[in-house]
PDB file of N, CA and C in Angstrom:
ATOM      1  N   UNK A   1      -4.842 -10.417 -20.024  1.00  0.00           N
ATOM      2  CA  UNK A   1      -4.139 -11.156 -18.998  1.00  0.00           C
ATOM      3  C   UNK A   1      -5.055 -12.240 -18.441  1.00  0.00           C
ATOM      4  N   UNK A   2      -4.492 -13.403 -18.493  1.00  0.00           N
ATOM      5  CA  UNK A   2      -5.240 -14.109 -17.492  1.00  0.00           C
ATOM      6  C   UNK A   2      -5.180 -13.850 -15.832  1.00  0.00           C
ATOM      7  N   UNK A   3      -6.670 -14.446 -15.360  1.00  0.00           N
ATOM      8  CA  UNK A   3      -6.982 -14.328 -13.996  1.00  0.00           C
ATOM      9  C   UNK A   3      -6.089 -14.623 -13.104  1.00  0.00           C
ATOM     10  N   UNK A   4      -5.127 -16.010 -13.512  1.00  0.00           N
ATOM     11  CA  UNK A   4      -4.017 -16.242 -12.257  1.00  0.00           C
ATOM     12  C   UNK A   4      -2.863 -14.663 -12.350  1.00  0.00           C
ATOM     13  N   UNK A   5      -2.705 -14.250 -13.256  1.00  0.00           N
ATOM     14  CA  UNK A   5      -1.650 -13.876 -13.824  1.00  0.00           C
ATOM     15  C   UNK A   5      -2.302 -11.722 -12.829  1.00  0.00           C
ATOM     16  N   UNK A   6      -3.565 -11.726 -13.230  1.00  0.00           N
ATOM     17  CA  UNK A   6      -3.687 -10.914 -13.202  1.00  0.00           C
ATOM     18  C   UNK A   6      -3.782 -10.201 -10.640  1.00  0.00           C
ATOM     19  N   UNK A   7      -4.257 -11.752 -10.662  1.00  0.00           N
ATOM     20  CA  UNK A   7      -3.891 -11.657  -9.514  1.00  0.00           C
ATOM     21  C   UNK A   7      -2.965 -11.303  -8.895  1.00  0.00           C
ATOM     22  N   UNK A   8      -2.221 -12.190  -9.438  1.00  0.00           N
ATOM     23  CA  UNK A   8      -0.541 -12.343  -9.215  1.00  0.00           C
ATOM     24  C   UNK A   8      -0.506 -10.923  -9.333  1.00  0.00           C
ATOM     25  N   UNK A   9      -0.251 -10.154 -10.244  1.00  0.00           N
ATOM     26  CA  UNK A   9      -0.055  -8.971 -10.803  1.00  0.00           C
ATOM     27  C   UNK A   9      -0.390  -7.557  -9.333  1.00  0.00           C
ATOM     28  N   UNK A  10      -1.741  -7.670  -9.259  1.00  0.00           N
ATOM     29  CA  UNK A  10      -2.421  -6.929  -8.762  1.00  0.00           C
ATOM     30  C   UNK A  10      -1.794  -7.174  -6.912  1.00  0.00           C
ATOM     31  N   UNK A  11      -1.592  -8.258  -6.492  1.00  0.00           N
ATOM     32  CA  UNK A  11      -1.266  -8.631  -5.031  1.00  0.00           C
ATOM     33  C   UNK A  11       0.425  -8.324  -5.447  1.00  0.00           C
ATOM     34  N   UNK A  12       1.179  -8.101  -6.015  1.00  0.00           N
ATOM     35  CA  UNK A  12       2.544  -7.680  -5.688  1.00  0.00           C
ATOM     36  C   UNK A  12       2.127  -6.286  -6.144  1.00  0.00           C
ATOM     37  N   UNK A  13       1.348  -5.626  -6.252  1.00  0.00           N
ATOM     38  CA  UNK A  13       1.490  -3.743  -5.736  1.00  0.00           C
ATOM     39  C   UNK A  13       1.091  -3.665  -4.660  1.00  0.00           C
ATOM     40  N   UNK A  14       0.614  -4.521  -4.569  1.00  0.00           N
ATOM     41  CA  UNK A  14      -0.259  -4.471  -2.766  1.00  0.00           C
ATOM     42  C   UNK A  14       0.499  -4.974  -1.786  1.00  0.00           C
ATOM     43  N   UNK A  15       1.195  -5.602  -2.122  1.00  0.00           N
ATOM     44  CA  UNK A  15       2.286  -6.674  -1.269  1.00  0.00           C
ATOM     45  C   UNK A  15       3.616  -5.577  -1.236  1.00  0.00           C
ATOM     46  N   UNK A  16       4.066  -4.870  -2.324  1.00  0.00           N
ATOM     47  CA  UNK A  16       4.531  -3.938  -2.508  1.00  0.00           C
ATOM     48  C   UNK A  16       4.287  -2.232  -1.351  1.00  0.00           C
ATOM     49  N   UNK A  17       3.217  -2.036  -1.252  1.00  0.00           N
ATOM     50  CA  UNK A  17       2.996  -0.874  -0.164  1.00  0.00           C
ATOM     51  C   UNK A  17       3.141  -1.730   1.179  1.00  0.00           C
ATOM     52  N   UNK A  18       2.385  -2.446   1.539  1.00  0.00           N
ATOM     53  CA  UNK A  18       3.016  -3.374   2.832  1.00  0.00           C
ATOM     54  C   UNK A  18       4.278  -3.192   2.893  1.00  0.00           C
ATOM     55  N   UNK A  19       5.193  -3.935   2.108  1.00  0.00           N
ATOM     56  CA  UNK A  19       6.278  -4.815   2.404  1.00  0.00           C
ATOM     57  C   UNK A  19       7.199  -2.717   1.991  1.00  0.00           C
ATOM     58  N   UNK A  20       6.732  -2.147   1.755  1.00  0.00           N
ATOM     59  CA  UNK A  20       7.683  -0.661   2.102  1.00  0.00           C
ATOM     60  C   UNK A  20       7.645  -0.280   3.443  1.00  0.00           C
ATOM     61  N   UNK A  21       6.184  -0.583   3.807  1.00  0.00           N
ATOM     62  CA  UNK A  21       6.093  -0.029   5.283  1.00  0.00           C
ATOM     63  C   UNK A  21       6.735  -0.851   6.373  1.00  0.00           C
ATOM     64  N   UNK A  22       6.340  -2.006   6.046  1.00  0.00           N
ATOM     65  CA  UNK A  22       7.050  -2.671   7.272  1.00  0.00           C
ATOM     66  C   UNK A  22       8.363  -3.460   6.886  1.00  0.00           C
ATOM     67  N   UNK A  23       9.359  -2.661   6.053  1.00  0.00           N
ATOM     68  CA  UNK A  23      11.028  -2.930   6.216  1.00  0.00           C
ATOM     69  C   UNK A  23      11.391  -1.551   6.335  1.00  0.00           C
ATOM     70  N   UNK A  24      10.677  -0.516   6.361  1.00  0.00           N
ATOM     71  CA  UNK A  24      10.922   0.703   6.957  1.00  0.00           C
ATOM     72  C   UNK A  24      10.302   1.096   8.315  1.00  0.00           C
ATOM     73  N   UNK A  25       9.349   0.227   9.073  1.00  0.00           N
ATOM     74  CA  UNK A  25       9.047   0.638  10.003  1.00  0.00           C
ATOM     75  C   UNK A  25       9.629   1.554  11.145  1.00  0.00           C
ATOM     76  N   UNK A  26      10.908   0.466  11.700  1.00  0.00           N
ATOM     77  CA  UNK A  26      11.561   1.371  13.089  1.00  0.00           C
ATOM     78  C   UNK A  26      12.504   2.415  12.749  1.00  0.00           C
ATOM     79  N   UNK A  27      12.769   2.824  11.549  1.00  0.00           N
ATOM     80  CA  UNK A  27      13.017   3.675  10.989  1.00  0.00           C
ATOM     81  C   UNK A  27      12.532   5.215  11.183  1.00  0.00           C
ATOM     82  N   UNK A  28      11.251   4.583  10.628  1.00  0.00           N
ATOM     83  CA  UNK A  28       9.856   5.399  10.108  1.00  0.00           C
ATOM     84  C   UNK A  28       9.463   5.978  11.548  1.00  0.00           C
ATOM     85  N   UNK A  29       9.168   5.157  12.666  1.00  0.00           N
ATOM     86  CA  UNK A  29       8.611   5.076  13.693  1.00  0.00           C
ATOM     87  C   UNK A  29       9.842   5.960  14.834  1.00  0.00           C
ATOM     88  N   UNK A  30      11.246   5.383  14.354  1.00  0.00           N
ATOM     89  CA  UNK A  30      12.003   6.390  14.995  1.00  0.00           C
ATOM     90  C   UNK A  30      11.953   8.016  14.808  1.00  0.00           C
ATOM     91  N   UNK A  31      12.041   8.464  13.555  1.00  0.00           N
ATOM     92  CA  UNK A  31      11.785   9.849  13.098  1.00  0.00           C
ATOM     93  C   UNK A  31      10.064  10.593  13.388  1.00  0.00           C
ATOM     94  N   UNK A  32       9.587   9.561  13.870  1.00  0.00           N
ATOM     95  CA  UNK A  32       8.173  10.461  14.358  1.00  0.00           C
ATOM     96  C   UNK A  32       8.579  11.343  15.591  1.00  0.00           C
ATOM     97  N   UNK A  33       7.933  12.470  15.621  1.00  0.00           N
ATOM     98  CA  UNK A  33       8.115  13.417  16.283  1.00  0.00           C
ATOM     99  C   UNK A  33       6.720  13.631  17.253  1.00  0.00           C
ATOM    100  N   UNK A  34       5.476  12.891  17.948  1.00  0.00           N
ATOM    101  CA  UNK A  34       4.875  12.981  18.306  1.00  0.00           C
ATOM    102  C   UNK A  34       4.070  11.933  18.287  1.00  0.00           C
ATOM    103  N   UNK A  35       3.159  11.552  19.514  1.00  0.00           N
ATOM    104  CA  UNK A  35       2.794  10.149  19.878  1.00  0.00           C
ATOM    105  C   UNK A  35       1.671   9.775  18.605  1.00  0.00           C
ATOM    106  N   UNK A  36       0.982  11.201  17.876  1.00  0.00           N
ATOM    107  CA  UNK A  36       0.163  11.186  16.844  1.00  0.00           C
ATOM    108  C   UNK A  36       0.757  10.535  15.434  1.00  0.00           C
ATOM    109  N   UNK A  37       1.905  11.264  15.689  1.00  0.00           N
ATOM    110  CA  UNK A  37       2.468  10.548  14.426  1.00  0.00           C
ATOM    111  C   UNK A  37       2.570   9.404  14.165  1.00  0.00           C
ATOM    112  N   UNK A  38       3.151   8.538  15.720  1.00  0.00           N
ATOM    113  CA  UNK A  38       3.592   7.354  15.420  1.00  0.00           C
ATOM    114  C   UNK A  38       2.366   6.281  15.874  1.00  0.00           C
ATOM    115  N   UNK A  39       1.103   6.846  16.415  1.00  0.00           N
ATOM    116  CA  UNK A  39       0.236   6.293  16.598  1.00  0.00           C
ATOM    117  C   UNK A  39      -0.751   6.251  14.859  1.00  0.00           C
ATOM    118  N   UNK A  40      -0.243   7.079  13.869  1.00  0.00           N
ATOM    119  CA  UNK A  40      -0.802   6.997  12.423  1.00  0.00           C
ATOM    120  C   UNK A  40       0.167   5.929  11.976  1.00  0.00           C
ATOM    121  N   UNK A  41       1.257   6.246  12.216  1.00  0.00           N
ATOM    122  CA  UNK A  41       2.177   4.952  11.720  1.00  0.00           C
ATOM    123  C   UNK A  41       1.789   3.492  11.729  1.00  0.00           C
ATOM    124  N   UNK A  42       1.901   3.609  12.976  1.00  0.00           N
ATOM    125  CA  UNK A  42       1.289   1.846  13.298  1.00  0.00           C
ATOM    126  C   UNK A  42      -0.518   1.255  13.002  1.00  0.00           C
ATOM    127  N   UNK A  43      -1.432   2.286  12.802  1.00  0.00           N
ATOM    128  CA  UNK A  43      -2.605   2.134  12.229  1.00  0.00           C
ATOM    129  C   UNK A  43      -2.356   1.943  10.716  1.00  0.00           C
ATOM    130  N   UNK A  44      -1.157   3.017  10.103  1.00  0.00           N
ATOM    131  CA  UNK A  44      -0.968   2.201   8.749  1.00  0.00           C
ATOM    132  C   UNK A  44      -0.604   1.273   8.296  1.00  0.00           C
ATOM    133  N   UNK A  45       0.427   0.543   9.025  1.00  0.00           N
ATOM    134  CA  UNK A  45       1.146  -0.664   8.774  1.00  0.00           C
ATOM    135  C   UNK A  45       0.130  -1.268   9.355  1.00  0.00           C
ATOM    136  N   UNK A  46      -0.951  -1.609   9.788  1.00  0.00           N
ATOM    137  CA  UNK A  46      -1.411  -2.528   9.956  1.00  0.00           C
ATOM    138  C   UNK A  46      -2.512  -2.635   9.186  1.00  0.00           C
ATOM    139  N   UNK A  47      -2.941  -1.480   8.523  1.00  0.00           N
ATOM    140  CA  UNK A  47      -3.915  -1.215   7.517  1.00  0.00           C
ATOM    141  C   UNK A  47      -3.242  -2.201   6.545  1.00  0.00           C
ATOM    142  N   UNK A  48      -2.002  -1.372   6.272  1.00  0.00           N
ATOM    143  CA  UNK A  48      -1.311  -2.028   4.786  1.00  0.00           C
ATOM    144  C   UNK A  48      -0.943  -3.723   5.077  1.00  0.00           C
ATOM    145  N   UNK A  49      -0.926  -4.537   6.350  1.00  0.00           N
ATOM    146  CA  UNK A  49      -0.480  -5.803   6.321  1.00  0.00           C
ATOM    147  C   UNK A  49      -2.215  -6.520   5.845  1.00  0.00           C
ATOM    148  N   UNK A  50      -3.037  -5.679   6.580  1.00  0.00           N
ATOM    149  CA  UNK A  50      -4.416  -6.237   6.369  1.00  0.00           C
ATOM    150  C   UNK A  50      -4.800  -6.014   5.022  1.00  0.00           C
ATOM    151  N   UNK A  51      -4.830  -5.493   4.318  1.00  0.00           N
ATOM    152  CA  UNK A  51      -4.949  -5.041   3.059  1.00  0.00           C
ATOM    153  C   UNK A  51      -4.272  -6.284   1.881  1.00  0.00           C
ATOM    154  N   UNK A  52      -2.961  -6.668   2.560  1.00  0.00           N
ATOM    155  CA  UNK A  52      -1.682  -7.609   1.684  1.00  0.00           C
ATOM    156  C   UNK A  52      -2.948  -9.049   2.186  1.00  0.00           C
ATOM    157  N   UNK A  53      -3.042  -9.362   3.539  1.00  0.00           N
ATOM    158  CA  UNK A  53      -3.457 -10.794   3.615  1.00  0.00           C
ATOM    159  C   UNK A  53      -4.836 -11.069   3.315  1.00  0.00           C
ATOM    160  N   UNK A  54      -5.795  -9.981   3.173  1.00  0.00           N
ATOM    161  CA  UNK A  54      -7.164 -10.283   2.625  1.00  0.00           C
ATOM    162  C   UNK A  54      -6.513 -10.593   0.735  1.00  0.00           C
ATOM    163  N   UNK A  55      -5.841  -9.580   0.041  1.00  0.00           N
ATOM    164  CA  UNK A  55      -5.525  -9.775  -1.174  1.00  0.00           C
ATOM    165  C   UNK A  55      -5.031 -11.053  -1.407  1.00  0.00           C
ATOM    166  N   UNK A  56      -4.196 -12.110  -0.480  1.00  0.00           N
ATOM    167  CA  UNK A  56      -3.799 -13.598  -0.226  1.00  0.00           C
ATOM    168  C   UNK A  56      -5.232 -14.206  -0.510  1.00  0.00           C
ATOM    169  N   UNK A  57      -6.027 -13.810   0.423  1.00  0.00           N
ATOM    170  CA  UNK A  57      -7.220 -14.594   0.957  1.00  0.00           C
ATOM    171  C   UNK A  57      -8.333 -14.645  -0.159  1.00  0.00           C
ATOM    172  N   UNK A  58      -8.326 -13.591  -1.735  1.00  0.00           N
ATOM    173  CA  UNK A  58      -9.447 -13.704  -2.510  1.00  0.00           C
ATOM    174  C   UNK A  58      -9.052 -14.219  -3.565  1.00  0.00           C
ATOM    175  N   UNK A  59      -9.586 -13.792  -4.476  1.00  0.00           N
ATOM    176  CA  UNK A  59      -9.415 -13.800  -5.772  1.00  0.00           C
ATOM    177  C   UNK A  59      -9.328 -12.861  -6.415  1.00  0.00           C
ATOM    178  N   UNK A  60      -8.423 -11.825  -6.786  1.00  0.00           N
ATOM    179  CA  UNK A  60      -8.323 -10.530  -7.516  1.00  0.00           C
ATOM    180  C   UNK A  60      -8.548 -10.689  -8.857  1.00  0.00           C
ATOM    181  N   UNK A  61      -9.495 -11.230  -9.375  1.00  0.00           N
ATOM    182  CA  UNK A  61      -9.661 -11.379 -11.101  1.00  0.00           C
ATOM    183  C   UNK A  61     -10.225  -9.828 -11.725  1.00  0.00           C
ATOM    184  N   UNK A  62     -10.834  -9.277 -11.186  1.00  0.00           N
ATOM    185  CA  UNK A  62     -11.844  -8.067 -11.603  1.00  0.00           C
ATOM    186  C   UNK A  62     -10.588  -7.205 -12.107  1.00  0.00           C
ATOM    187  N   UNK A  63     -11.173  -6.798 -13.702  1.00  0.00           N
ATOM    188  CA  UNK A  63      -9.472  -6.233 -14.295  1.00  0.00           C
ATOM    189  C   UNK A  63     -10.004  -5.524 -15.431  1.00  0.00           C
ATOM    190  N   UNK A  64     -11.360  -4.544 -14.490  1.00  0.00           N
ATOM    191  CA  UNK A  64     -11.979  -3.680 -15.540  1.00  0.00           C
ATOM    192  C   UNK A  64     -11.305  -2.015 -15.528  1.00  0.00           C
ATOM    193  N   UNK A  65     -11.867  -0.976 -16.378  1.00  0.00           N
ATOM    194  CA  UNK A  65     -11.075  -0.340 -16.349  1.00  0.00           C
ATOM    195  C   UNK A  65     -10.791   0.204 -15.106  1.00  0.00           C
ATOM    196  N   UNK A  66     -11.280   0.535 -14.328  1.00  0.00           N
ATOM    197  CA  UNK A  66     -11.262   1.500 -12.898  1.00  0.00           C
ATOM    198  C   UNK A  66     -10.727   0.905 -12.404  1.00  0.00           C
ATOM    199  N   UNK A  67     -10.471  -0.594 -12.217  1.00  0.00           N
ATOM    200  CA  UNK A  67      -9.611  -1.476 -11.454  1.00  0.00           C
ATOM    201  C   UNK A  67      -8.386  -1.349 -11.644  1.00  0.00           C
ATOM    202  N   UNK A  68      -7.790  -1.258 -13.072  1.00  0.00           N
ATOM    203  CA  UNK A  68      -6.701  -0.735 -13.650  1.00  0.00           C
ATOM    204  C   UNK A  68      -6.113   0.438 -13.173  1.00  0.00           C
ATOM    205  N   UNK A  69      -6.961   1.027 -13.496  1.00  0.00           N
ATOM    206  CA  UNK A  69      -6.903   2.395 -12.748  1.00  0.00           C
ATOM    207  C   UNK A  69      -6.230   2.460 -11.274  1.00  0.00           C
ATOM    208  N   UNK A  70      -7.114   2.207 -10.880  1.00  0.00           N
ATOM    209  CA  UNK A  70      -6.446   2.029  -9.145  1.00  0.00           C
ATOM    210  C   UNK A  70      -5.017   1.768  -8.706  1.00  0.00           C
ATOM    211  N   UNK A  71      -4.611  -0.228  -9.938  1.00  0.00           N
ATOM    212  CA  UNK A  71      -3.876  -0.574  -9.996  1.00  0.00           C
ATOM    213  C   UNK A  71      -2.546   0.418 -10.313  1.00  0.00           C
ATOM    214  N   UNK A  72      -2.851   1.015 -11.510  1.00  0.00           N
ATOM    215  CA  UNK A  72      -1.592   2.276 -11.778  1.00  0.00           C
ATOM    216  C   UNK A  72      -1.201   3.623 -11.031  1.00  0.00           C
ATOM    217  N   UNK A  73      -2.450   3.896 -10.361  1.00  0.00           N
ATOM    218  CA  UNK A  73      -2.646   4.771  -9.495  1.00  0.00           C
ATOM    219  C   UNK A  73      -1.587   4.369  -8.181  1.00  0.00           C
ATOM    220  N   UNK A  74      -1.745   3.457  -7.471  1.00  0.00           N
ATOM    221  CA  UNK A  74      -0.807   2.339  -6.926  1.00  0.00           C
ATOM    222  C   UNK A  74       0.346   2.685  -6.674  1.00  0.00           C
ATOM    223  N   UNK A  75       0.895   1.681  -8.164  1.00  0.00           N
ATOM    224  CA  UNK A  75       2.087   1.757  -8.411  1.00  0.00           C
ATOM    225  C   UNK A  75       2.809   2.837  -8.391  1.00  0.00           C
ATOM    226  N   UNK A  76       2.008   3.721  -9.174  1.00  0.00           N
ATOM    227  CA  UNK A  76       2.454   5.438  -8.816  1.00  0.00           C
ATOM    228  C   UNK A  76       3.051   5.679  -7.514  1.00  0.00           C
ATOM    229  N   UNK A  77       2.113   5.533  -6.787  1.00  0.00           N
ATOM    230  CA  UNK A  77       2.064   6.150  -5.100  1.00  0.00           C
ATOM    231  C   UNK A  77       2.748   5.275  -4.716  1.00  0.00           C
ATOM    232  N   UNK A  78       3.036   3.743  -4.740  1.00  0.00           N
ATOM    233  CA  UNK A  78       4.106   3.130  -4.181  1.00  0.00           C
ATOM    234  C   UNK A  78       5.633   3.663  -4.511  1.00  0.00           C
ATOM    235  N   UNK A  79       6.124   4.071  -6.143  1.00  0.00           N
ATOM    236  CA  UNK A  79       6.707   4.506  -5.975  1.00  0.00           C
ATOM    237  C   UNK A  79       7.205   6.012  -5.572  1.00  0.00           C
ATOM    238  N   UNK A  80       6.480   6.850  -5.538  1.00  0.00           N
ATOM    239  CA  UNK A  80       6.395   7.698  -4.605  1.00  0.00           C
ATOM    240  C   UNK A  80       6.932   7.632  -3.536  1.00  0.00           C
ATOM    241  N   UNK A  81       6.169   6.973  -2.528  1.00  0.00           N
ATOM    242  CA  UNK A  81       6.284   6.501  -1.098  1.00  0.00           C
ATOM    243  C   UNK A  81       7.801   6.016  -0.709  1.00  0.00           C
ATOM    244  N   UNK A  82       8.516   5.116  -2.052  1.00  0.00           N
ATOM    245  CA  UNK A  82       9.532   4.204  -1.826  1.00  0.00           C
ATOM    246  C   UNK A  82      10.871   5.830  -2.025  1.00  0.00           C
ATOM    247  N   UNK A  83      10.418   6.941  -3.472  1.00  0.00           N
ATOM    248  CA  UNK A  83      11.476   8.012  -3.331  1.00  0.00           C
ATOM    249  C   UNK A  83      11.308   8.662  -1.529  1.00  0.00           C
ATOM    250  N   UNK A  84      10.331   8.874  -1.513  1.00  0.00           N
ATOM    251  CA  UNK A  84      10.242   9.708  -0.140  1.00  0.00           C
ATOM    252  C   UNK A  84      10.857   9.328   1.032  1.00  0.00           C
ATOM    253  N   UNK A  85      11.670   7.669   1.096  1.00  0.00           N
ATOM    254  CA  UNK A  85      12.243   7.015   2.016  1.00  0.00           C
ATOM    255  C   UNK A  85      13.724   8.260   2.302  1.00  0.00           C
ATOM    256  N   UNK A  86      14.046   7.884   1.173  1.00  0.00           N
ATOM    257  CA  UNK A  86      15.362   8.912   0.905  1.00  0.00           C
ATOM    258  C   UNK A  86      15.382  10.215   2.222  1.00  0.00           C
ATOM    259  N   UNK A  87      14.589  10.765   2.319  1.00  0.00           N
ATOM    260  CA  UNK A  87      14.665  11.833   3.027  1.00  0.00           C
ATOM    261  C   UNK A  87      13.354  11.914   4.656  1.00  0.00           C
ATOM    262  N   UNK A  88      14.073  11.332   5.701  1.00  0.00           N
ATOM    263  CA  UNK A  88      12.618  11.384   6.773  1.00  0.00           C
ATOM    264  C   UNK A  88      12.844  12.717   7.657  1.00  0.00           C
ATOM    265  N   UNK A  89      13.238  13.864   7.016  1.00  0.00           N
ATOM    266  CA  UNK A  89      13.036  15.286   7.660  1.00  0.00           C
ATOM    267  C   UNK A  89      11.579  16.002   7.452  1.00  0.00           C
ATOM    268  N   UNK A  90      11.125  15.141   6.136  1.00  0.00           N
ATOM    269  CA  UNK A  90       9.838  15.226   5.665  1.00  0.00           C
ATOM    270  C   UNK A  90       8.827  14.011   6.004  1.00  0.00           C
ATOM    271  N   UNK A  91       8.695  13.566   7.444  1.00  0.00           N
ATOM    272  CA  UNK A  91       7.936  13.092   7.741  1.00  0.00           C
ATOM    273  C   UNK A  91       6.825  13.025   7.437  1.00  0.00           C
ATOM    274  N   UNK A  92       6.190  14.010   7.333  1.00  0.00           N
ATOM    275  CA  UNK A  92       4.606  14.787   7.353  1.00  0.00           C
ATOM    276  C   UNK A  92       4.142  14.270   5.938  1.00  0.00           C
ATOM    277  N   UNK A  93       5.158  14.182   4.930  1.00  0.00           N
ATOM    278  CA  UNK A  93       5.269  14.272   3.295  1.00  0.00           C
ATOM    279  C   UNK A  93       5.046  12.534   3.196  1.00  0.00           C
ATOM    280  N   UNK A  94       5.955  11.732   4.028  1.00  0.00           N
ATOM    281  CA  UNK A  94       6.085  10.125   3.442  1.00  0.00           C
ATOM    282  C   UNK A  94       4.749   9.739   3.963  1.00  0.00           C
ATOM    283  N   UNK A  95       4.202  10.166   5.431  1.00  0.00           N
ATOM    284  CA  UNK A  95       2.600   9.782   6.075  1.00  0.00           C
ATOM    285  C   UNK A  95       1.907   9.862   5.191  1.00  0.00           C
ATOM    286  N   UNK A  96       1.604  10.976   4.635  1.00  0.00           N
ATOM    287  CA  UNK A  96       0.990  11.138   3.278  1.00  0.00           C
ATOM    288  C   UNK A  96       0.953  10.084   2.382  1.00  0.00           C
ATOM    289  N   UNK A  97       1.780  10.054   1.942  1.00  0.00           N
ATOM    290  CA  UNK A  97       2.243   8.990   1.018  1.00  0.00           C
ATOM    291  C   UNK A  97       1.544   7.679   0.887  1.00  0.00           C
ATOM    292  N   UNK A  98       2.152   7.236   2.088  1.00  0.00           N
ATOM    293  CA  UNK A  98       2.194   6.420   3.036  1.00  0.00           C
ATOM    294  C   UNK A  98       0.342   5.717   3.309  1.00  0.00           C
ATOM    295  N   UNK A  99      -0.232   6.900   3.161  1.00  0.00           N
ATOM    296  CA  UNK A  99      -1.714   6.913   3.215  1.00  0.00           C
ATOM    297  C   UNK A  99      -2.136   6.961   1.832  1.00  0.00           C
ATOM    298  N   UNK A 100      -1.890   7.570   1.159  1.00  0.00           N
ATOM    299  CA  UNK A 100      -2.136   7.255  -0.115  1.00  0.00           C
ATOM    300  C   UNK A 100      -2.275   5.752  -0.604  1.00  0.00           C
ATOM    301  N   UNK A 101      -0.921   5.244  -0.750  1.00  0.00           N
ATOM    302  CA  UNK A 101      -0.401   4.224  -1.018  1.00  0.00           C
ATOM    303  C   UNK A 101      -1.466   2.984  -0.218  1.00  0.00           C
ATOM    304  N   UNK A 102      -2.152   2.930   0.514  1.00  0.00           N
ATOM    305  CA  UNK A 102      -2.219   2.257   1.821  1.00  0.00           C
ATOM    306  C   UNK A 102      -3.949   2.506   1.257  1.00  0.00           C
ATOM    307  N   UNK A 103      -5.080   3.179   1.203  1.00  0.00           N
ATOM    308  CA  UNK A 103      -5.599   3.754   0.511  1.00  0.00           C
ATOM    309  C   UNK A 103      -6.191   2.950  -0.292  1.00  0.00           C
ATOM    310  N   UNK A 104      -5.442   3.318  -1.632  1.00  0.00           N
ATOM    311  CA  UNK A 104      -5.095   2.466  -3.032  1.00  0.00           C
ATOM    312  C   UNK A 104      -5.135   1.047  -2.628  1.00  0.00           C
ATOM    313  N   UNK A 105      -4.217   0.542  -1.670  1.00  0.00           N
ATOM    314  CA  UNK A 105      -4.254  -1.078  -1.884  1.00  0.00           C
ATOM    315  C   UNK A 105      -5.407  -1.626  -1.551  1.00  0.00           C
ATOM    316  N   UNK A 106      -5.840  -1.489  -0.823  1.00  0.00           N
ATOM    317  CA  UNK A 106      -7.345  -1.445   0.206  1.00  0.00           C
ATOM    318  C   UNK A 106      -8.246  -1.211  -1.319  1.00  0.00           C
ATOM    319  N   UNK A 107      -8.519  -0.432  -1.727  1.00  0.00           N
ATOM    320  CA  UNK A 107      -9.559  -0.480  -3.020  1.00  0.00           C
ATOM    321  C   UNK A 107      -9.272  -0.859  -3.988  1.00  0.00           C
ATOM    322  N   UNK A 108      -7.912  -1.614  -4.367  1.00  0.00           N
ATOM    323  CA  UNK A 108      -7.671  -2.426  -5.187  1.00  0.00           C
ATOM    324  C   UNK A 108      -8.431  -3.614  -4.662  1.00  0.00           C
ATOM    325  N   UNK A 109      -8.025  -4.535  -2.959  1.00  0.00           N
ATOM    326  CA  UNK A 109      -8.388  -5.305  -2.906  1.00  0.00           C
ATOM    327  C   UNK A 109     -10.216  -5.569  -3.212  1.00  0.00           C
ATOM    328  N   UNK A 110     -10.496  -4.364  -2.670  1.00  0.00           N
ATOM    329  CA  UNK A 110     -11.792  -4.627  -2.684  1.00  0.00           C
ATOM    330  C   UNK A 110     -12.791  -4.733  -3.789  1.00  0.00           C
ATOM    331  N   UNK A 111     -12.050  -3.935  -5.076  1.00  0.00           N
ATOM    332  CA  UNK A 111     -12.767  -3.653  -6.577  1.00  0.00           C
ATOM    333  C   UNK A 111     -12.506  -4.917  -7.450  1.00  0.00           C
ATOM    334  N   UNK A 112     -11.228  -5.171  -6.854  1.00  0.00           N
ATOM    335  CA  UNK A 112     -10.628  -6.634  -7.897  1.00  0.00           C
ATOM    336  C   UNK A 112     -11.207  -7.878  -7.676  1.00  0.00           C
ATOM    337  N   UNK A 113     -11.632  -7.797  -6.087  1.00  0.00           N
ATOM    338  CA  UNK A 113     -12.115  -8.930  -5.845  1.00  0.00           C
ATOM    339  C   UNK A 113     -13.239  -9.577  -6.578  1.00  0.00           C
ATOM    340  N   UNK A 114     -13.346 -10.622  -7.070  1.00  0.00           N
ATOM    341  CA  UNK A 114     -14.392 -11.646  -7.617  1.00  0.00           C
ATOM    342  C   UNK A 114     -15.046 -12.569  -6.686  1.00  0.00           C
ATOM    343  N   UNK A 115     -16.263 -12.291  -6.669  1.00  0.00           N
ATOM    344  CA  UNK A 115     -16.871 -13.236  -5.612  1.00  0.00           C
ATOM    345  C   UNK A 115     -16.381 -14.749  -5.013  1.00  0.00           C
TER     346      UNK A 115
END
């Protein structure tokens, strides 16, 4: 893959866990059941928006194997995160997720990055 391509690539899984959390937010944030919960909530979505605009801000070329890795690892857990919408009786289960997912993007940005 080329470098534009692979960027591209790598910032829509990342753009991807963001953009789950925050079009599910007041949702998400409604079904919390305790100020802990929804005080993890909003530390994640802001993890995951910070995570999306540093990935804007570099250059994600680095597209060795572990980077890959991460990358699929990701996608995994994004979709994960996106089945777990389906059901918020399992709160405890999507946070998880949710952290996972959130996690992953964050060490994507940071492994992919090229000086």
């Amino acid at each position: 893959m080329s470098q534009p391509d692979v960027h591209q690539t790598f910032l829509a899984a990342i753009e991807s866990a963001y953009q789950v959390l925050d079009n599910h937010f007041d949702d998400l944030y409604a079904a919390c059941h305790s100020g802990e919960e929804k005080s993890q909530l909003r530390n994640l979505h802001a993890a995951a928006r910070d995570a999306y605009w540093r990935g804007v801000a570099t250059r994600l070329c680095d597209d060795n194997s572990v980077v890959r890795a991460v990358y699929d690892d990701l996608n995994r857990a994004n979709q994960e995160l996106r089945d777990s919408l389906r059901d918020l009786q399992h709160l405890s289960a999507v946070i998880v997720l949710a952290t996972q997912a959130v996690r992953l993007a964050a060490s994507l940005v940071t492994l992919a990055t090229v000086g």
